[in-house]
N, C-alpha and C. Protein backbone atom coordinates (compact mmCIF):
# COMPACT_ATOMS: atom_id res chain seq x y z
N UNK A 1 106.03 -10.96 -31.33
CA UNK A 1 107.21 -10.23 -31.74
C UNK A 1 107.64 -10.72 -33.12
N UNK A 2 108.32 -9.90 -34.15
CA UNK A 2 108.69 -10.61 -35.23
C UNK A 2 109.73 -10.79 -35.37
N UNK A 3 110.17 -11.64 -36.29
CA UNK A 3 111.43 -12.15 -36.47
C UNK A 3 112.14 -11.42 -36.59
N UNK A 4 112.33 -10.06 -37.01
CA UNK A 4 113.15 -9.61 -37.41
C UNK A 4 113.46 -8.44 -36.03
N UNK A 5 112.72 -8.14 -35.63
CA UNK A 5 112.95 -7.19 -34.08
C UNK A 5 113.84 -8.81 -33.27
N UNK A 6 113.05 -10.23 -33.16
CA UNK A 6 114.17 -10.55 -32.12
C UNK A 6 115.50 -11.01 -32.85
N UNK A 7 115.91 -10.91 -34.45
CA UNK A 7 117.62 -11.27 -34.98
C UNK A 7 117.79 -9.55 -34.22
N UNK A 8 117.40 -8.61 -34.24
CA UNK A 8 118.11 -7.68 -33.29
C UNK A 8 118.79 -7.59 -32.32
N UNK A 9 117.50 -8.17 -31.28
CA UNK A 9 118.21 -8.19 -30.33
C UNK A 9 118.92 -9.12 -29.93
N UNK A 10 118.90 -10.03 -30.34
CA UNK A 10 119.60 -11.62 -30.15
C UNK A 10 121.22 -11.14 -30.81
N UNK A 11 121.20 -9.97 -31.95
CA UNK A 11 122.47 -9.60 -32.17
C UNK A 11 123.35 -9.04 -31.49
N UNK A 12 122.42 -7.99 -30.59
CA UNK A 12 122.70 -6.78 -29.63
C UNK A 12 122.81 -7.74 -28.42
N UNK A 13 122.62 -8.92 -27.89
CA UNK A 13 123.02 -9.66 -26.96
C UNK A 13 124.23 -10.55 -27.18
N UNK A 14 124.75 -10.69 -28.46
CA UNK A 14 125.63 -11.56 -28.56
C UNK A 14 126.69 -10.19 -28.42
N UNK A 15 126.73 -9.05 -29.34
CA UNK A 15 127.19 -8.32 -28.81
C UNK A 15 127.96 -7.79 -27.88
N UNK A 16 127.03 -7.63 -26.58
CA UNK A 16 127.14 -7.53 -25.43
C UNK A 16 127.68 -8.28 -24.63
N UNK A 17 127.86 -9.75 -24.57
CA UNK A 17 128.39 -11.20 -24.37
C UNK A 17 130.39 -10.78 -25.10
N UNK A 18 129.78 -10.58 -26.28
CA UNK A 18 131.23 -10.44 -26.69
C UNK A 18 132.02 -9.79 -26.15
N UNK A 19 131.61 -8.44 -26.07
CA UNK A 19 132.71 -7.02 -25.10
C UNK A 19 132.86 -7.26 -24.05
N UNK A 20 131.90 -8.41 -23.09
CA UNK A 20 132.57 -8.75 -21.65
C UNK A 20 133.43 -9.85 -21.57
N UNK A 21 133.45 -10.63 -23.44
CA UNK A 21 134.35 -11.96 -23.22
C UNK A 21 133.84 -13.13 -22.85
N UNK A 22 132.21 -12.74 -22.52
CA UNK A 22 131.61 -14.06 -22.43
C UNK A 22 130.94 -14.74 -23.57
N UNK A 23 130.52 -15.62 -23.43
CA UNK A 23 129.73 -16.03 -24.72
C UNK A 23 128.43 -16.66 -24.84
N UNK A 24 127.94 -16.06 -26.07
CA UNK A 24 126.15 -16.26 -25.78
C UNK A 24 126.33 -17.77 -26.71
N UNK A 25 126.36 -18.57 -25.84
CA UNK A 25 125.47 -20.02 -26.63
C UNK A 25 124.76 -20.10 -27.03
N UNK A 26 124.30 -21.93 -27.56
CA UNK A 26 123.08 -21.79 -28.02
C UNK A 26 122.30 -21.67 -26.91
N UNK A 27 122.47 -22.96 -25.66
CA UNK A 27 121.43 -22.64 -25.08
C UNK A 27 121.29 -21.51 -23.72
N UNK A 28 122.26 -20.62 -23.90
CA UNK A 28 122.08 -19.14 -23.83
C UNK A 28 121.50 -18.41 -24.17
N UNK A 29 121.47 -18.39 -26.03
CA UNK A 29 120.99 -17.97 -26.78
C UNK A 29 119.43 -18.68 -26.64
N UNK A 30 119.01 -19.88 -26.82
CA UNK A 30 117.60 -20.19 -26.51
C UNK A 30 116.65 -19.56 -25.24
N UNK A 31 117.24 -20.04 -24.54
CA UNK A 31 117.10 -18.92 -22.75
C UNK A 31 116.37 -17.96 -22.78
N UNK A 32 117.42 -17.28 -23.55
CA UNK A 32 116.98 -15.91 -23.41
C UNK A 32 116.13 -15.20 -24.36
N UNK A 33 115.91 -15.96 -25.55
CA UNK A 33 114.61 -15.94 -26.71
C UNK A 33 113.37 -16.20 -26.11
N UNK A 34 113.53 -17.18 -25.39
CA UNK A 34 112.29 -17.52 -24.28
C UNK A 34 111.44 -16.94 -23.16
N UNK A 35 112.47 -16.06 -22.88
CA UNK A 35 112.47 -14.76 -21.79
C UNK A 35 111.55 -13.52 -22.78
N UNK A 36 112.46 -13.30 -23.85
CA UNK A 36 112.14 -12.37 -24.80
C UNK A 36 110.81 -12.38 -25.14
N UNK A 37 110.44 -14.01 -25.59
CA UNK A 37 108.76 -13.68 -26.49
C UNK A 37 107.76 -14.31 -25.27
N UNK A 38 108.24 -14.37 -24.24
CA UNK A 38 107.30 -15.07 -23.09
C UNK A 38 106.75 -13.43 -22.68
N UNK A 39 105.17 -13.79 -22.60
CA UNK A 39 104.37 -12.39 -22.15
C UNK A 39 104.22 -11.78 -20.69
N UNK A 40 105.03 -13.02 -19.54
CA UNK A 40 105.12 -13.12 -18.32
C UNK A 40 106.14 -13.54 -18.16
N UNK A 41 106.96 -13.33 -16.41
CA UNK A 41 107.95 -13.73 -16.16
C UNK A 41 107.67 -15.04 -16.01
N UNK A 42 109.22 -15.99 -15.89
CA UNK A 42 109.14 -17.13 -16.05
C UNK A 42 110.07 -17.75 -14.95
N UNK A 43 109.98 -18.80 -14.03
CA UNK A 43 110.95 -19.42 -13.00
C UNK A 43 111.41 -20.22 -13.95
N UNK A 44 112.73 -20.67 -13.18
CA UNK A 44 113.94 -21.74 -13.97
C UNK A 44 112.98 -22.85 -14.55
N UNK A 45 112.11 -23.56 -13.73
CA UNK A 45 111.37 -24.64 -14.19
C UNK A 45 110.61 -23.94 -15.13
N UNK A 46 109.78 -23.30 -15.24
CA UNK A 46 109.06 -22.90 -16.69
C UNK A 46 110.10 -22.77 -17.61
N UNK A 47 110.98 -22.12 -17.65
CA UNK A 47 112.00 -22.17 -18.69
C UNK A 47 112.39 -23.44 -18.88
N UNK A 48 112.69 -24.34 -18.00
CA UNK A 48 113.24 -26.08 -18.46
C UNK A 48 112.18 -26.82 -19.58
N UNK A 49 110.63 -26.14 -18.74
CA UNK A 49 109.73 -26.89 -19.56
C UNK A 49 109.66 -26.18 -20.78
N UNK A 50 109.77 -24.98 -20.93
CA UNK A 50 109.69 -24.53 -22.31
C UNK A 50 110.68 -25.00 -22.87
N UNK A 51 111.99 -24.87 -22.88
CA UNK A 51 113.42 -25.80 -23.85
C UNK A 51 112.85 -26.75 -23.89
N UNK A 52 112.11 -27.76 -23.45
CA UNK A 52 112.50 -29.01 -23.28
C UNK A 52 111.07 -29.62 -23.94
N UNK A 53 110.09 -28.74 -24.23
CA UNK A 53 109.15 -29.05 -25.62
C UNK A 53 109.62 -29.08 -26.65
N UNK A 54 110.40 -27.73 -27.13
CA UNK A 54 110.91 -28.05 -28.60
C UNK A 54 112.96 -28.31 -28.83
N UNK A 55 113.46 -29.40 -27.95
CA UNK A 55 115.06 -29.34 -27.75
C UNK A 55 114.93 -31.00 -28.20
N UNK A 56 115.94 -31.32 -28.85
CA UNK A 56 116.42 -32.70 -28.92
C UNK A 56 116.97 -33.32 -27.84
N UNK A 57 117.40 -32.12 -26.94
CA UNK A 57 118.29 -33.05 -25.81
C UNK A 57 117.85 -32.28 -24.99
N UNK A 58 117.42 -32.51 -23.51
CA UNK A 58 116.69 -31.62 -22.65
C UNK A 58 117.60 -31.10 -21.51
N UNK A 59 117.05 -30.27 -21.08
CA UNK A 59 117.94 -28.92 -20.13
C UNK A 59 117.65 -29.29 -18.45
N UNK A 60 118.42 -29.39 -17.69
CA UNK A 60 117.88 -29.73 -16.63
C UNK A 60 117.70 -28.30 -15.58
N UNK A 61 116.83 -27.73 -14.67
CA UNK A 61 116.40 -26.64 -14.03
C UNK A 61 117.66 -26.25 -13.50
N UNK A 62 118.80 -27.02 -12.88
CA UNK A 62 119.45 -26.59 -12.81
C UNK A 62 120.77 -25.52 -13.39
N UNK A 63 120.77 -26.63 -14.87
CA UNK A 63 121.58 -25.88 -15.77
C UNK A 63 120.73 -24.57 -15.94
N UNK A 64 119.70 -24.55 -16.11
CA UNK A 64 118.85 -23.36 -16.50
C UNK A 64 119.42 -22.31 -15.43
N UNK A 65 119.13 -22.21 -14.17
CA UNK A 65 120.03 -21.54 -13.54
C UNK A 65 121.50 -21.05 -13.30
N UNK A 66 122.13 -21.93 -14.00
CA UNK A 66 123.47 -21.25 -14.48
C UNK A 66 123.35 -20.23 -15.32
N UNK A 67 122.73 -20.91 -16.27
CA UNK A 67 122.46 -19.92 -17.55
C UNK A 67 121.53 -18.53 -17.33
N UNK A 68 121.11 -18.50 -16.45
CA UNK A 68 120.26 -17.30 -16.01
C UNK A 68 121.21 -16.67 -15.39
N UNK A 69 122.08 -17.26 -14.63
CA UNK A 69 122.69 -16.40 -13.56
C UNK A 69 123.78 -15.38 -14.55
N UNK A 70 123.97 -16.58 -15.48
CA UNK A 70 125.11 -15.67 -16.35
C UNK A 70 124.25 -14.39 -17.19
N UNK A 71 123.86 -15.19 -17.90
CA UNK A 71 122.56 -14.15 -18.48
C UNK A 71 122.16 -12.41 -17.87
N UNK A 72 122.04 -13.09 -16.55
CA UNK A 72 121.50 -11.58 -15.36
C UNK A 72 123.09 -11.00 -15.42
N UNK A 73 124.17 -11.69 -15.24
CA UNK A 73 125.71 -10.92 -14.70
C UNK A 73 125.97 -10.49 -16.16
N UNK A 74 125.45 -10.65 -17.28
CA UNK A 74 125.44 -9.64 -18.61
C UNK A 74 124.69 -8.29 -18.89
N UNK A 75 123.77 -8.62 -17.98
CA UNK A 75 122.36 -7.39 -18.13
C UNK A 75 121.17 -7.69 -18.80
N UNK A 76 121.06 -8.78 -19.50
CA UNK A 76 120.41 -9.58 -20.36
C UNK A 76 118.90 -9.97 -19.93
N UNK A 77 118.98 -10.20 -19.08
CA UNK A 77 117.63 -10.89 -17.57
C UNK A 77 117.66 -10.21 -16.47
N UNK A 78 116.61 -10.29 -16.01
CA UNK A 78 116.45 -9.60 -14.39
C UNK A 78 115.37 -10.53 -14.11
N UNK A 79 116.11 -10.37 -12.59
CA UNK A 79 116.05 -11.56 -11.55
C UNK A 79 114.56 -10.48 -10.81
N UNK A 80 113.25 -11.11 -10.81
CA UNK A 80 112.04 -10.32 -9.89
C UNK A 80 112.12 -11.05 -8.94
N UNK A 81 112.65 -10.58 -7.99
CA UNK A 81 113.33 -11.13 -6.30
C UNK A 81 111.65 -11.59 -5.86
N UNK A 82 110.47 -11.24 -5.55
CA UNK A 82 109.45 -11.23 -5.59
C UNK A 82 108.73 -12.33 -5.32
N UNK A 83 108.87 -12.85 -6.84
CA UNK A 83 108.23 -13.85 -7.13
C UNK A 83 109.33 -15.23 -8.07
N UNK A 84 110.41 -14.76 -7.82
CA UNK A 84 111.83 -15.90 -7.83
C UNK A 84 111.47 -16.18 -9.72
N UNK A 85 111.51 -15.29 -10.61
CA UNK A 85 111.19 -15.68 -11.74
C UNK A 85 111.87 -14.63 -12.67
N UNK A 86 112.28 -14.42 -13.97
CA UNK A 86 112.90 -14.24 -15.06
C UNK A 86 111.87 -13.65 -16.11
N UNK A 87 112.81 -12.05 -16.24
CA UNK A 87 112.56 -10.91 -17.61
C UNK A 87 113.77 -10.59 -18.27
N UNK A 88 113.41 -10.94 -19.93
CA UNK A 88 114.81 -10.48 -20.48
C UNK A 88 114.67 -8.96 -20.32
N UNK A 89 115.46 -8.41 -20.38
CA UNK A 89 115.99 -6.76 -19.90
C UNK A 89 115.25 -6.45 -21.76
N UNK A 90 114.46 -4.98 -21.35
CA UNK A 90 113.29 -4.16 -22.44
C UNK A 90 114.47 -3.47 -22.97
N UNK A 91 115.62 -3.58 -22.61
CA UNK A 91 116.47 -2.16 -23.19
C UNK A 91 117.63 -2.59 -23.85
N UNK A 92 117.64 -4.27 -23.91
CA UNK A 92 118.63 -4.63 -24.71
C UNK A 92 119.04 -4.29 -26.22
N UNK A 93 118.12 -4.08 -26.83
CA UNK A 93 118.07 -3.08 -28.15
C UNK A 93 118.67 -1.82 -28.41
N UNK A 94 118.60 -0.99 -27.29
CA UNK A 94 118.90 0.41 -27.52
C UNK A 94 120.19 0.71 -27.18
N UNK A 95 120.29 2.15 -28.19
CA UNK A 95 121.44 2.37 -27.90
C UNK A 95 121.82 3.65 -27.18
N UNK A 96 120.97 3.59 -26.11
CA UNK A 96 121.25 4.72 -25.08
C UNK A 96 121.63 4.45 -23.48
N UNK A 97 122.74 5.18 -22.90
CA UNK A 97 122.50 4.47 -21.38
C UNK A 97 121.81 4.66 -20.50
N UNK A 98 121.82 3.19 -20.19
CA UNK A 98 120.90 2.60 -19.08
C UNK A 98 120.48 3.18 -17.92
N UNK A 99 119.51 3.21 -17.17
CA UNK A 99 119.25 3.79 -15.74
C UNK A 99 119.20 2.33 -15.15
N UNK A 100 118.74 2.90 -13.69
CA UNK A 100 118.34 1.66 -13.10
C UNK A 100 116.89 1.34 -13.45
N UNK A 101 117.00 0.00 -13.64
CA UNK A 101 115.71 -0.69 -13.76
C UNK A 101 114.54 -0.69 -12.99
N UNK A 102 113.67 -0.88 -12.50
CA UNK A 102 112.56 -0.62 -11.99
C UNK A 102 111.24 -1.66 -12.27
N UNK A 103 110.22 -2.65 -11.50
CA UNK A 103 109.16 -3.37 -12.63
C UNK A 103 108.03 -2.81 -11.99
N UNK A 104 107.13 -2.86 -13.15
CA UNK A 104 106.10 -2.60 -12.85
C UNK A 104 105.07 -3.98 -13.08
N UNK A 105 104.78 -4.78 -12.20
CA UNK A 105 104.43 -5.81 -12.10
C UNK A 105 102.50 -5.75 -11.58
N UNK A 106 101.91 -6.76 -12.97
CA UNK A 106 100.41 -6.04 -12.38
C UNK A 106 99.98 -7.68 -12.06
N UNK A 107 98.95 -7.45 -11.13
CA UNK A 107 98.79 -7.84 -9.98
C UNK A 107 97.59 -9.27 -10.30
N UNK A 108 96.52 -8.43 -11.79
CA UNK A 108 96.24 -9.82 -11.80
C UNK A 108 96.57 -10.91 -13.37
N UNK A 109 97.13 -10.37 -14.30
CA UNK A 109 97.79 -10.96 -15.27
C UNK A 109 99.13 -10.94 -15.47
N UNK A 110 99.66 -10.48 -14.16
CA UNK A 110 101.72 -10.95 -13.89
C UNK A 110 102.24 -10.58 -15.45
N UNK A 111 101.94 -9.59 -16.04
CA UNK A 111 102.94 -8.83 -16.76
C UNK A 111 103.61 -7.89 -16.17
N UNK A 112 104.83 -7.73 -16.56
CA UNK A 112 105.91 -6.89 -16.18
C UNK A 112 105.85 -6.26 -17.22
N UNK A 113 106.54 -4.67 -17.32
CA UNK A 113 106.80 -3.35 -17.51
C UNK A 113 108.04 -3.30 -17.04
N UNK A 114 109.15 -3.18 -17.64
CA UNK A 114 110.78 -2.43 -17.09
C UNK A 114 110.37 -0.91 -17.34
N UNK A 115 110.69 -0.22 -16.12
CA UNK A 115 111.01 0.90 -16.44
C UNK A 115 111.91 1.51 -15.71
N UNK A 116 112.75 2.87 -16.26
CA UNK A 116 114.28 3.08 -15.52
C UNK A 116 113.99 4.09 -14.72
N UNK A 117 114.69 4.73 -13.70
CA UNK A 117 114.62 5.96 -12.93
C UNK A 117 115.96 6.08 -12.82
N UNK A 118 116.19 7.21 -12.27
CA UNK A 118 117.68 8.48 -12.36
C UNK A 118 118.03 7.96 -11.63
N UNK A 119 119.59 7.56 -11.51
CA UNK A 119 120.96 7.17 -10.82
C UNK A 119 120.34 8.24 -9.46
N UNK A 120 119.86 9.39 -9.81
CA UNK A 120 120.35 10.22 -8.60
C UNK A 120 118.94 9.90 -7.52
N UNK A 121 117.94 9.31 -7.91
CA UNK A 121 116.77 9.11 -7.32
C UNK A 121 117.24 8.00 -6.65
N UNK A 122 117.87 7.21 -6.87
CA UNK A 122 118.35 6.04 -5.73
C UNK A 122 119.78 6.47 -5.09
N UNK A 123 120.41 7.28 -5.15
CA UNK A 123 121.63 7.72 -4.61
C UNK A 123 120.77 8.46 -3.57
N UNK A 124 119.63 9.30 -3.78
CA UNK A 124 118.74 10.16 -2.42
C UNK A 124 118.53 8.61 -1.66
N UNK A 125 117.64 7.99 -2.06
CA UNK A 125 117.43 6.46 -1.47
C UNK A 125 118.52 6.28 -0.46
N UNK A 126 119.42 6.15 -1.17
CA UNK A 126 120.81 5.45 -0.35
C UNK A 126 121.15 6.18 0.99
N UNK A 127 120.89 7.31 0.88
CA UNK A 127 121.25 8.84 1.42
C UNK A 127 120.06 8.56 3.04
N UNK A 128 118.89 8.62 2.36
CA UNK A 128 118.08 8.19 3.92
C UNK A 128 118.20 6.82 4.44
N UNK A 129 118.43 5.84 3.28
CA UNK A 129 118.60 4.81 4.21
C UNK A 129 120.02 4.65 4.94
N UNK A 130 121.22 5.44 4.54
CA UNK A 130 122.20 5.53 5.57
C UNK A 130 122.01 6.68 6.81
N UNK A 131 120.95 7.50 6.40
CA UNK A 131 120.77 8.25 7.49
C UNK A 131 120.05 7.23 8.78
N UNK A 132 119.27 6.44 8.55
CA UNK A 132 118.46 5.80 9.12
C UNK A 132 119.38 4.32 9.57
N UNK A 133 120.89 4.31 9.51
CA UNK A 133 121.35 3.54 9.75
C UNK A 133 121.27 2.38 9.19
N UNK A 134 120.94 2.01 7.93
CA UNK A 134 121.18 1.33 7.30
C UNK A 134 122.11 0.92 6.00
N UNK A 135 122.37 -0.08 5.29
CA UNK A 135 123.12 0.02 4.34
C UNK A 135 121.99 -0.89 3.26
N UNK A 136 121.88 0.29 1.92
CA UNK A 136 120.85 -0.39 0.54
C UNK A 136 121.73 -1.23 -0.15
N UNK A 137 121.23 -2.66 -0.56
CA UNK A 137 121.70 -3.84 -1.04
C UNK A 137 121.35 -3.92 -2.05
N UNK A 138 120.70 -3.61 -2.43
CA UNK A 138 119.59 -3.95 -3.59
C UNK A 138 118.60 -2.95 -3.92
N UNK A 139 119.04 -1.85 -5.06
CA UNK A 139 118.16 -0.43 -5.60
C UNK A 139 116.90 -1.12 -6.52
N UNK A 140 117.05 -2.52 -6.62
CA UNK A 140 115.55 -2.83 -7.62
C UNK A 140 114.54 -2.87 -6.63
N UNK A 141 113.24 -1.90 -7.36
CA UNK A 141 111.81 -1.90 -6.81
C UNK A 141 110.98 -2.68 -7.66
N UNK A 142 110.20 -3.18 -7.57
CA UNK A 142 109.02 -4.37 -8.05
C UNK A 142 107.68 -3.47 -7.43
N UNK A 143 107.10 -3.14 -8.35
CA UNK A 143 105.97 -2.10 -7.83
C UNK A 143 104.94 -3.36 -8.24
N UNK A 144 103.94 -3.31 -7.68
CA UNK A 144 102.35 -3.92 -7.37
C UNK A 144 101.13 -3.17 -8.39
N UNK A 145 101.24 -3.19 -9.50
CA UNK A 145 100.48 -2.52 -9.87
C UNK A 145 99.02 -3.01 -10.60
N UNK A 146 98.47 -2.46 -11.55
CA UNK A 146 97.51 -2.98 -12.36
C UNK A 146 97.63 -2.38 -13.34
N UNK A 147 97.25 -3.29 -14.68
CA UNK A 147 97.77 -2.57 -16.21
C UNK A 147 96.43 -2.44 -16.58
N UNK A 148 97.11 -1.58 -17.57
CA UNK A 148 95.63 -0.59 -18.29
C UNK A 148 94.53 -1.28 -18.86
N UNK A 149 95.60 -2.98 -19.19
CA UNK A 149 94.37 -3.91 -20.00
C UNK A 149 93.55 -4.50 -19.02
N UNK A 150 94.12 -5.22 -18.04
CA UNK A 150 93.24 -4.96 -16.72
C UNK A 150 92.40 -4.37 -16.28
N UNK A 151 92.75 -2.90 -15.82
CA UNK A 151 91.81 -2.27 -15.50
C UNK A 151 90.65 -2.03 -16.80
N UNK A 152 90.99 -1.60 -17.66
CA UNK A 152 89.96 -1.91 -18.75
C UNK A 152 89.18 -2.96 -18.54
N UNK A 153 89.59 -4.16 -18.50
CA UNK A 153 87.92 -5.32 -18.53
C UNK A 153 87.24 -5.20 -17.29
N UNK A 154 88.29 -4.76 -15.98
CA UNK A 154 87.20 -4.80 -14.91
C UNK A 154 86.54 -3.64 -15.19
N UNK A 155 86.40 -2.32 -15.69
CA UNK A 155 85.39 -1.61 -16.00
C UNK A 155 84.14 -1.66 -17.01
């Protein structure tokens, strides 16, 4: 990624931090740079170990989890219930609104894909699963997939 796409979004996240009154730190701000140029999702401990190669003062897994949690309650990160690990959000840049999120997670090089689907495609969701007597907790899907670069070398 280049420097100049992530002072974007690192702007468009402080941004965003600002209008809810929270505030993007530094090591908020590091966090989530890490999330950004990492090519795979990442658990709290991969993130500790990444800060904590290039930090003067080191981050403990725990704090890292604060900072994620806040991070995710901004829109910033998403939590892949899955596999208990960390994506900064693909849509922090833009300036259009959001759908719900969606990953497309491939199966043998663990890259993720965000992609959104229609408010009203999970409101049907909601609709059979209260028909079926249930109540939906959680509209994020984590799809199983395989990416094109993948499938490319195995052919």
């Amino acid at each position: 990624m280049k420097s100049q796409q992530l002072n974007t979004i690192m702007g468009k996240a402080q941004d965003i931090c600002s209008r809810s009154g929270g505030r993007l730190t530094e090591k908020r701000s590091r966090i989530l740079e890490l999330l950004i140029v990492s090519g795979t999702p990442l658990s709290a401990y991969e993130v500790a170990d990444a800060y904590n190669k290039n930090a003067d003062k080191t981050i403990q897994p725990m704090s890292v989890y604060r900072i994620l949690d806040f991070l995710e309650s901004e829109q910033l990160v998403h939590k892949l219930s899955s596999a208990n690990k960390y994506v900064a959000c693909s849509h922090i840049a833009c300036n259009h609104a959001h759908e719900i999120p969606q990953f497309l997670i491939c199966g043998k090089c663990q890259s993720v894909k965000e992609i959104a689907i229609a408010k009203r495609i999970v409101e049907e969701l909601e609709e059979q699963v209260s028909n079926a007597g249930y109540t939906l907790t959680n509209s994020q899907m984590e799809l199983q997939c395989i990416c094109d670069a993948c499938l490319a070398s195995a052919a």
